[in-house]
Each structure stands twice: as structure tokens, then as C-alpha cells.
C-alpha atoms as a PDB file:
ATOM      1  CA  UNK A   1    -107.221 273.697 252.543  1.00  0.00           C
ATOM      2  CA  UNK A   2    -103.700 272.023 253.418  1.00  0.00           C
ATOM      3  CA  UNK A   3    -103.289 274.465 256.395  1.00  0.00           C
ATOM      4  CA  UNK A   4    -106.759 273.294 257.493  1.00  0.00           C
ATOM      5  CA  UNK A   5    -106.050 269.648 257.042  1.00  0.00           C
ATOM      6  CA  UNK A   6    -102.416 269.697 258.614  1.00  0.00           C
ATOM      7  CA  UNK A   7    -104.728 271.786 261.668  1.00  0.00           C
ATOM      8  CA  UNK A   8    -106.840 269.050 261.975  1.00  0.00           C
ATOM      9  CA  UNK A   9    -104.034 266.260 262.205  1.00  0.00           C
ATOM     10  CA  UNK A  10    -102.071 267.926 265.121  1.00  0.00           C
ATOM     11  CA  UNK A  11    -105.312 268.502 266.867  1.00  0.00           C
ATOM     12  CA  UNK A  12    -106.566 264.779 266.570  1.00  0.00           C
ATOM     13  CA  UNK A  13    -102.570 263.962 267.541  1.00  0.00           C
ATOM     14  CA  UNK A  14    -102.281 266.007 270.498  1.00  0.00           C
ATOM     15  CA  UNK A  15    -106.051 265.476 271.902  1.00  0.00           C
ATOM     16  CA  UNK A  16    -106.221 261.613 271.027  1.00  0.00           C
ATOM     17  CA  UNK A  17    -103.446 259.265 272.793  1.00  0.00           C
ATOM     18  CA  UNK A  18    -101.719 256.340 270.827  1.00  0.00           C
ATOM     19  CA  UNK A  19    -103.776 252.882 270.244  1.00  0.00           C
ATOM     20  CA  UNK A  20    -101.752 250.697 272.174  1.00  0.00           C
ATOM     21  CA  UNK A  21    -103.085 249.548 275.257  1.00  0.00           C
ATOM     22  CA  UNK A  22    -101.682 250.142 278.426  1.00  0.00           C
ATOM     23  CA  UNK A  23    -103.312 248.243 281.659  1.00  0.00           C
ATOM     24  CA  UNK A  24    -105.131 250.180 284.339  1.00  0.00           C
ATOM     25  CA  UNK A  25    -107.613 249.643 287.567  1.00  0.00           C
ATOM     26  CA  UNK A  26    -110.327 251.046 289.032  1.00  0.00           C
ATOM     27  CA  UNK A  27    -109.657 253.365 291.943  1.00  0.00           C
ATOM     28  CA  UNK A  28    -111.009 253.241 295.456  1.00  0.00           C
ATOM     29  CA  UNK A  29    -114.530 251.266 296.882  1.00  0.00           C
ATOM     30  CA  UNK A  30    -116.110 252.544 294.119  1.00  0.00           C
ATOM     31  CA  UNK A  31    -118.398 251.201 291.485  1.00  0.00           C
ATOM     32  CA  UNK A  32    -118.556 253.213 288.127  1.00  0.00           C
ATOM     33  CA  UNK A  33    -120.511 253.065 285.131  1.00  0.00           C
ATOM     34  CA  UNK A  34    -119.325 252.425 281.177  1.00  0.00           C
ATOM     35  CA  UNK A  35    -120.917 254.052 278.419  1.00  0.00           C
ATOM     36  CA  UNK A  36    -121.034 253.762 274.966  1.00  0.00           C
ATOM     37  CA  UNK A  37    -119.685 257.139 273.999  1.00  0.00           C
ATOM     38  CA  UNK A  38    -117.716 259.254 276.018  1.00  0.00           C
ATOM     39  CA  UNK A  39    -120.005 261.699 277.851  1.00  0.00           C
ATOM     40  CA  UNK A  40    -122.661 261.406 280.677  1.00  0.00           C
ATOM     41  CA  UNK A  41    -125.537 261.544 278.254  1.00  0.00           C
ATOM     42  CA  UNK A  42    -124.616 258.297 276.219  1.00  0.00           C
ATOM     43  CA  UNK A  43    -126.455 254.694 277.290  1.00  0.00           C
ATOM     44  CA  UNK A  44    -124.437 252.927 280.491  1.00  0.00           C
ATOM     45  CA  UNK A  45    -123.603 249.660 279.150  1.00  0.00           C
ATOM     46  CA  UNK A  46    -121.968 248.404 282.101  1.00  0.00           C
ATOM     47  CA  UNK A  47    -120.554 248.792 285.725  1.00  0.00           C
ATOM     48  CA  UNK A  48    -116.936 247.980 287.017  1.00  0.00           C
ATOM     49  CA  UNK A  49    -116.441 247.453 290.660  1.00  0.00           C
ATOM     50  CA  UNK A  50    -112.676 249.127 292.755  1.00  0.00           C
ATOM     51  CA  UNK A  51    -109.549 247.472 291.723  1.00  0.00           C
ATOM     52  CA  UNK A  52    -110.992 245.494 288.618  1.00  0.00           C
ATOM     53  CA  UNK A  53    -108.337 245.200 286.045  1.00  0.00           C
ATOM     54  CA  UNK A  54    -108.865 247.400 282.176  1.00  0.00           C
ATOM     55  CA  UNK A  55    -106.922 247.903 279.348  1.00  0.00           C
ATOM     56  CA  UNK A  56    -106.557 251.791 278.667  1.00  0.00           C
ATOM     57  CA  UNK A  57    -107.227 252.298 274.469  1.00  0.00           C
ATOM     58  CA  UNK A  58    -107.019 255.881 274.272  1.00  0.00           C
ATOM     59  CA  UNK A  59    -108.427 259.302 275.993  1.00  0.00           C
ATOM     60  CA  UNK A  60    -110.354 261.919 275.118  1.00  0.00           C
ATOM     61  CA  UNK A  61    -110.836 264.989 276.926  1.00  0.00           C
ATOM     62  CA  UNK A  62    -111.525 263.556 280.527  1.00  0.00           C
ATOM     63  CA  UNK A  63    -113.150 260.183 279.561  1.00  0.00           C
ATOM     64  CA  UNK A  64    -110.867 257.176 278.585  1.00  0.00           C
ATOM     65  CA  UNK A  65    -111.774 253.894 275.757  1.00  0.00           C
ATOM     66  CA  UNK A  66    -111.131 250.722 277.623  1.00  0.00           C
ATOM     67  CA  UNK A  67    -111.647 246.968 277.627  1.00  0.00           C
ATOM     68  CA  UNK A  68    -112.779 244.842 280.109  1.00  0.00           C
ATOM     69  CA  UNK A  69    -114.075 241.346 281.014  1.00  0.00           C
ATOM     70  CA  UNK A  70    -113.762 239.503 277.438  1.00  0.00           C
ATOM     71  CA  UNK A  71    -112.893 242.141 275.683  1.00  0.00           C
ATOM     72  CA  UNK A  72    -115.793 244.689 276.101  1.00  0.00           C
ATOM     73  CA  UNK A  73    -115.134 248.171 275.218  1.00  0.00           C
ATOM     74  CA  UNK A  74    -116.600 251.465 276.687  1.00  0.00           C
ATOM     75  CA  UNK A  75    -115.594 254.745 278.177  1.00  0.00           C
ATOM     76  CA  UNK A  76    -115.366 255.774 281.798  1.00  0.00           C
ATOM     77  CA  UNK A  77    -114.470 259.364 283.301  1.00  0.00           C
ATOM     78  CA  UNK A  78    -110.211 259.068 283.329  1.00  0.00           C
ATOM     79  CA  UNK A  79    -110.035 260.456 287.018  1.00  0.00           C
ATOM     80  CA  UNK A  80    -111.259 256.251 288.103  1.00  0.00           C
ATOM     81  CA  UNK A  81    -108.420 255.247 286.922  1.00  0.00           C
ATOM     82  CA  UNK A  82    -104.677 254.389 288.252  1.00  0.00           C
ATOM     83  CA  UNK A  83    -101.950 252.827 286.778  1.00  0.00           C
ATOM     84  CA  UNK A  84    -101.026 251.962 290.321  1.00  0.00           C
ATOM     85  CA  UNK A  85    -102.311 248.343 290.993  1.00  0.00           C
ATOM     86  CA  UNK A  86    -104.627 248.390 294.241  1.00  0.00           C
ATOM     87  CA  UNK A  87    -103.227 247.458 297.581  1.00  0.00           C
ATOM     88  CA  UNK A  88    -105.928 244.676 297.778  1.00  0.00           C
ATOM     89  CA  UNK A  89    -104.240 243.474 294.615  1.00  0.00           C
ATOM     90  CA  UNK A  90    -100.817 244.061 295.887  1.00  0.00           C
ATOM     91  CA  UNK A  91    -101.420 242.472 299.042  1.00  0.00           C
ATOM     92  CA  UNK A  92    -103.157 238.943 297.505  1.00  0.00           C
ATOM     93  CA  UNK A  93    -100.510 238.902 295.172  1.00  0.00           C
ATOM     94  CA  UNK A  94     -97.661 239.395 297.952  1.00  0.00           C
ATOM     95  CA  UNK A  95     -99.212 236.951 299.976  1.00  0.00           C
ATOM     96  CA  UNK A  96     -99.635 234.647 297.219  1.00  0.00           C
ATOM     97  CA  UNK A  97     -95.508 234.888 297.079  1.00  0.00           C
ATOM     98  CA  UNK A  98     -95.086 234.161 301.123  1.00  0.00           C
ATOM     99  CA  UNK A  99     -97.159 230.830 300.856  1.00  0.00           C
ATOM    100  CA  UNK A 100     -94.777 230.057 297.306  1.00  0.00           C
ATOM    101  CA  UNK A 101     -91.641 231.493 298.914  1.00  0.00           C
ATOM    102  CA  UNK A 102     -92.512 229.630 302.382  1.00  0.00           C
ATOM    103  CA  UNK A 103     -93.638 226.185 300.340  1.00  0.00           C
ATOM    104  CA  UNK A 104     -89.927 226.701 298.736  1.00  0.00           C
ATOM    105  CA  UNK A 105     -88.373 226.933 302.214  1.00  0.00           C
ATOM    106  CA  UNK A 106     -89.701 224.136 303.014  1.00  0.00           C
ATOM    107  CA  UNK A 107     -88.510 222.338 300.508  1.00  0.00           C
ATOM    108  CA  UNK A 108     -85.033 223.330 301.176  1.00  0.00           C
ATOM    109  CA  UNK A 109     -85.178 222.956 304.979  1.00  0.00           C
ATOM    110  CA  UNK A 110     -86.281 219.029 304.076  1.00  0.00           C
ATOM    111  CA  UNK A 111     -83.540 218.971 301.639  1.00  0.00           C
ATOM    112  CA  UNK A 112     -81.195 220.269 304.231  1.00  0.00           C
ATOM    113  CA  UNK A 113     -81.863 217.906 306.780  1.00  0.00           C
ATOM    114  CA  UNK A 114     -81.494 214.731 303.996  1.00  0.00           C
ATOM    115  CA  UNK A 115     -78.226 216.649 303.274  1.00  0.00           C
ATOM    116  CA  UNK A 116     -76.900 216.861 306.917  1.00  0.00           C
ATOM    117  CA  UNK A 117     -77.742 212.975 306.966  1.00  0.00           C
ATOM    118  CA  UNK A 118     -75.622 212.064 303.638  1.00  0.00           C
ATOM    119  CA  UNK A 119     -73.139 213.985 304.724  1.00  0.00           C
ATOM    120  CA  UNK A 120     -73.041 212.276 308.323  1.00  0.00           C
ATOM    121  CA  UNK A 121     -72.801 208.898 306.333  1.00  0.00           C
ATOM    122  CA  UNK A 122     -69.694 210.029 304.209  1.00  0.00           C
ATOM    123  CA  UNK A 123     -67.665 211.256 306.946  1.00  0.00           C
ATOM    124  CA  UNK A 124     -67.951 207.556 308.340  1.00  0.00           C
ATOM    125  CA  UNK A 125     -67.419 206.299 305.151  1.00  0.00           C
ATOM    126  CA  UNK A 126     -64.690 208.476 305.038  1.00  0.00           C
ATOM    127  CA  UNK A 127     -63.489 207.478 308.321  1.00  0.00           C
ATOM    128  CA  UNK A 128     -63.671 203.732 307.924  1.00  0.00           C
ATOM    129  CA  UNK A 129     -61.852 204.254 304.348  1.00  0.00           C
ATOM    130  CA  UNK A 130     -59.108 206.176 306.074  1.00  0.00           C
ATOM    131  CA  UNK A 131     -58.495 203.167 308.666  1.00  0.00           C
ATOM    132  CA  UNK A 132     -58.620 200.545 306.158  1.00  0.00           C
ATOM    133  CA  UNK A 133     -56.011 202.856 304.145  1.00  0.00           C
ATOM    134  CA  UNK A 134     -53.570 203.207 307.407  1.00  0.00           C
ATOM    135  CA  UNK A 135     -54.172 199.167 307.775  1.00  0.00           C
ATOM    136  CA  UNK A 136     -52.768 198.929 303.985  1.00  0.00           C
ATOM    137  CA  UNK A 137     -50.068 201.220 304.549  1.00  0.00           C
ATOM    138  CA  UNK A 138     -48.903 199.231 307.796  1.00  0.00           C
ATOM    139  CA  UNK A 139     -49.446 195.800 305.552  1.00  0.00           C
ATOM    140  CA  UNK A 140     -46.087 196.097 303.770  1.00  0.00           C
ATOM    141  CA  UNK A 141     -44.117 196.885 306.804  1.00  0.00           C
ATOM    142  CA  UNK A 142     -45.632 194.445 308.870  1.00  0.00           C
ATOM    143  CA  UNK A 143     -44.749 191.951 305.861  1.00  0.00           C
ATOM    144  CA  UNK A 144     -41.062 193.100 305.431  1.00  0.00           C
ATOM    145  CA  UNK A 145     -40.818 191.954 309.055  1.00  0.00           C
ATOM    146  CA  UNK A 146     -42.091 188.955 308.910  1.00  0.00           C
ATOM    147  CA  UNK A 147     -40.014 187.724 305.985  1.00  0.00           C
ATOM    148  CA  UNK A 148     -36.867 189.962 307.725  1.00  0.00           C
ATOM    149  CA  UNK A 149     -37.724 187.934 310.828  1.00  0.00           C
ATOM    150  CA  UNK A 150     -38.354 184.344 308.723  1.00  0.00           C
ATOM    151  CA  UNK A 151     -34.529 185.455 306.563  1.00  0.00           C
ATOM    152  CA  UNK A 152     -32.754 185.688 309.985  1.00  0.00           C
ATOM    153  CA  UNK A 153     -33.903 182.100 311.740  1.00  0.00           C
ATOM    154  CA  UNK A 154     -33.173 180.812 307.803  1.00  0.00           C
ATOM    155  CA  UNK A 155     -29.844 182.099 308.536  1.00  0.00           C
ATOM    156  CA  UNK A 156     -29.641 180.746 312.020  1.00  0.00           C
ATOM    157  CA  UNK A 157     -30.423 177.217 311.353  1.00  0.00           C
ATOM    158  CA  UNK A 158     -28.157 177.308 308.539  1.00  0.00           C
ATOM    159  CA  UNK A 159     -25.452 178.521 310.766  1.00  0.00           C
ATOM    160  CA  UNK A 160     -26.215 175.868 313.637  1.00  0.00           C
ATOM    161  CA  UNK A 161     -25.940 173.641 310.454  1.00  0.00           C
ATOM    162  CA  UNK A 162     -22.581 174.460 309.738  1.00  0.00           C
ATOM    163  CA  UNK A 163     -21.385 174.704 313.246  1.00  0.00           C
ATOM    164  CA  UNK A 164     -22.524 171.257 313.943  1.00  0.00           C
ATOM    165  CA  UNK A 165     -20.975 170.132 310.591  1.00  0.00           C
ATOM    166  CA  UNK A 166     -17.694 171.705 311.729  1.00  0.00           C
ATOM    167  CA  UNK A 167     -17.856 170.050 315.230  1.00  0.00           C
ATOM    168  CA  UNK A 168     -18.573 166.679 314.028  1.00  0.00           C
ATOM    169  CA  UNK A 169     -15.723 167.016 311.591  1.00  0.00           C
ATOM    170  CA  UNK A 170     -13.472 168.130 314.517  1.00  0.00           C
ATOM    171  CA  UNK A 171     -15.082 164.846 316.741  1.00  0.00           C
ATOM    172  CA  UNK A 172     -14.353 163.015 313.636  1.00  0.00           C
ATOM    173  CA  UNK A 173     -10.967 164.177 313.686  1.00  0.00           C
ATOM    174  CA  UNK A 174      -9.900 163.488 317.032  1.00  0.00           C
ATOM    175  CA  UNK A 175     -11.591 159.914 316.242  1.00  0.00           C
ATOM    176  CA  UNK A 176      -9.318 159.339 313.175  1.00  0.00           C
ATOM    177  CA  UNK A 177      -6.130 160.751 315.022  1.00  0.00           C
ATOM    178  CA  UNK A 178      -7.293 158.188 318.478  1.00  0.00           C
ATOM    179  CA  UNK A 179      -7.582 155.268 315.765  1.00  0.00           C
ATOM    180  CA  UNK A 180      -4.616 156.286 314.120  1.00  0.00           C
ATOM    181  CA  UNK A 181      -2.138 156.406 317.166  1.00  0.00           C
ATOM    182  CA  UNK A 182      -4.082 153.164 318.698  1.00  0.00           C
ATOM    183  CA  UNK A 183      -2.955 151.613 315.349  1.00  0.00           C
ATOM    184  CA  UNK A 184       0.589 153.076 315.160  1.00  0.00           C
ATOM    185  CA  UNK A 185       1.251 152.630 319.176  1.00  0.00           C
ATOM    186  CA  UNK A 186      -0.623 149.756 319.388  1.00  0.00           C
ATOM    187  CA  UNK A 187       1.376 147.587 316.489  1.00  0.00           C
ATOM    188  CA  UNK A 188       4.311 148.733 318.876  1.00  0.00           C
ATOM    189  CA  UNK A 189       3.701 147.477 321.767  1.00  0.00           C
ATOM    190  CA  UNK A 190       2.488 144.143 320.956  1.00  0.00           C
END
């Protein structure tokens, strides 16, 4: 009885595939029919045109359990079905990546262009800044100068000051001495 029962178990394991479901499409321009039961003399209980999408629940001999449209279940003959999505399907979905890919280039061409104009605007920013800067760094110099230039006519006119002070004094001198002379040569001769 236990050799019969453990015969049993690795039969139904190695002629019945795992539960999980595993996505598959139908092959070709074809339209095939779903039954019931697995075999061509159960009910058809449906029809699945090429390239529709299924979800693979098991096999059995050459007819595989799937679901379809809201969850329907039924078996069709495994030899319909691919795990290899269609080329129709590849081809919408590819395209359906150009027109998202080109929308996105777009985008960025757009953004380049706004780019190219900011970055026109900070090089004359950058330009006018730098000229304002060299004006600031002349400033000081251009100050020193002016005071340099304001320290040496101070100095001048005090100089003419003192040489005009000095000459007076000398004028005054020569004035006192006359008087002086006048005075003493003068009381002589009278």
C-alpha cells in the first residue's frame, strides 16, 4: 500500500507542473478554442485570438490550465503557446517607448535651449561683475593719487609760505638796517 501511494505521488509530481502561474501568449494568426477539461471531447467554453495574453496554471500531458480575460480558466492544447511575447506585442510596446523616449527628448532639447540662454546671461553678468571689480581695484590707487597729488601742493603752498615769510623778514631787515643807519648817519650830519 505505501509503495503504491509513494507511486502515485511521484507520478502526479512529475506529470503535473507546480501551481504558480507563469504568463504566456497565444502563438501565430490563430484563433483556438478553451475547454473545460483537457481533451478534444470536453465542451469549448471559449476562443482566444494570436498574441492574447494567459496565465499558464499547470500542464497535463499536451494540454495546459490557464486564465484569461477576468480570470476565466480552461485548457488549450500546450503547442499554442509561447513564453515569447509576440512581435505585434513587442513592436506596440517598442514603439510605445520611441514616442515616451522622443516626448523626453524633447523635453531636454527645450531645456537645453533655456539652458544655453541662462548661461548666455551669466557670462554677461559675469562680465559686467568682472569690470565693476577691475573699476574697484583701480579705486584705491586712483585715490592714493589724488590725496598724494592734494599732500604735495599742501606742501608747496606751505613752502611758498615760508619762503615769502623769509623774504619779507630779509626786506624787513634791510628796512630796519636803512632806518637804522639813516638814524645813526643822519643825527651826524645834521
Amino acid at each position: 500500500m505505501k509503495k503504491y501511494f509513494f507511486m502515485v505521488l511521484i507520478s502526479f509530481i512529475l506529470f503535473s507542473s507546480p501551481a504558480h502561474s507563469k504568463t504566456m501568449y497565444v502563438i501565430d494568426e490563430i484563433i483556438i478554442t478553451v475547454r473545460r477539461q483537457p481533451g478534444v471531447d470536453f465542451k469549448i467554453i471559449d476562443q482566444l485570438n494570436s498574441n492574447e495574453k494567459v496565465d499558464l496554471l499547470r500542464t497535463k500531458e499536451s494540454w495546459a490550465q490557464i486564465s484569461f480575460r477576468d480570470s476565466k480558466t480552461g485548457w488549450v492544447l500546450s503547442r499554442f503557446l509561447t513564453e515569447e511575447i509576440p512581435k505585434p506585442i513587442q513592436i506596440t510596446e517598442l514603439k510605445k517607448t520611441v514616442n515616451v523616449q522622443s516626448e523626453k527628448i524633447k523635453a531636454l532639447e527645450k531645456e537645453i535651449i533655456v539652458l544655453k540662454q541662462r548661461k548666455t546671461e551669466m557670462e554677461e553678468t559675469i562680465r559686467s561683475l568682472t569690470l565693476e571689480n577691475q573699476k574697484h581695484k583701480e579705486e584705491p590707487y586712483r585715490i592714493m593719487m589724488l590725496l598724494a597729488g592734494g599732500g604735495i601742493f599742501l606742501i608747496g603752498c606751505i613752502v611758498t609760505l615760508i619762503i615769502l615769510r623769509i623774504g619779507r623778514m630779509n626786506y624787513d631787515i634791510k628796512n630796519v638796517k636803512k632806518r637804522i643807519l639813516n638814524k645813526m648817519y643822519g643825527a651826524h650830519s645834521s
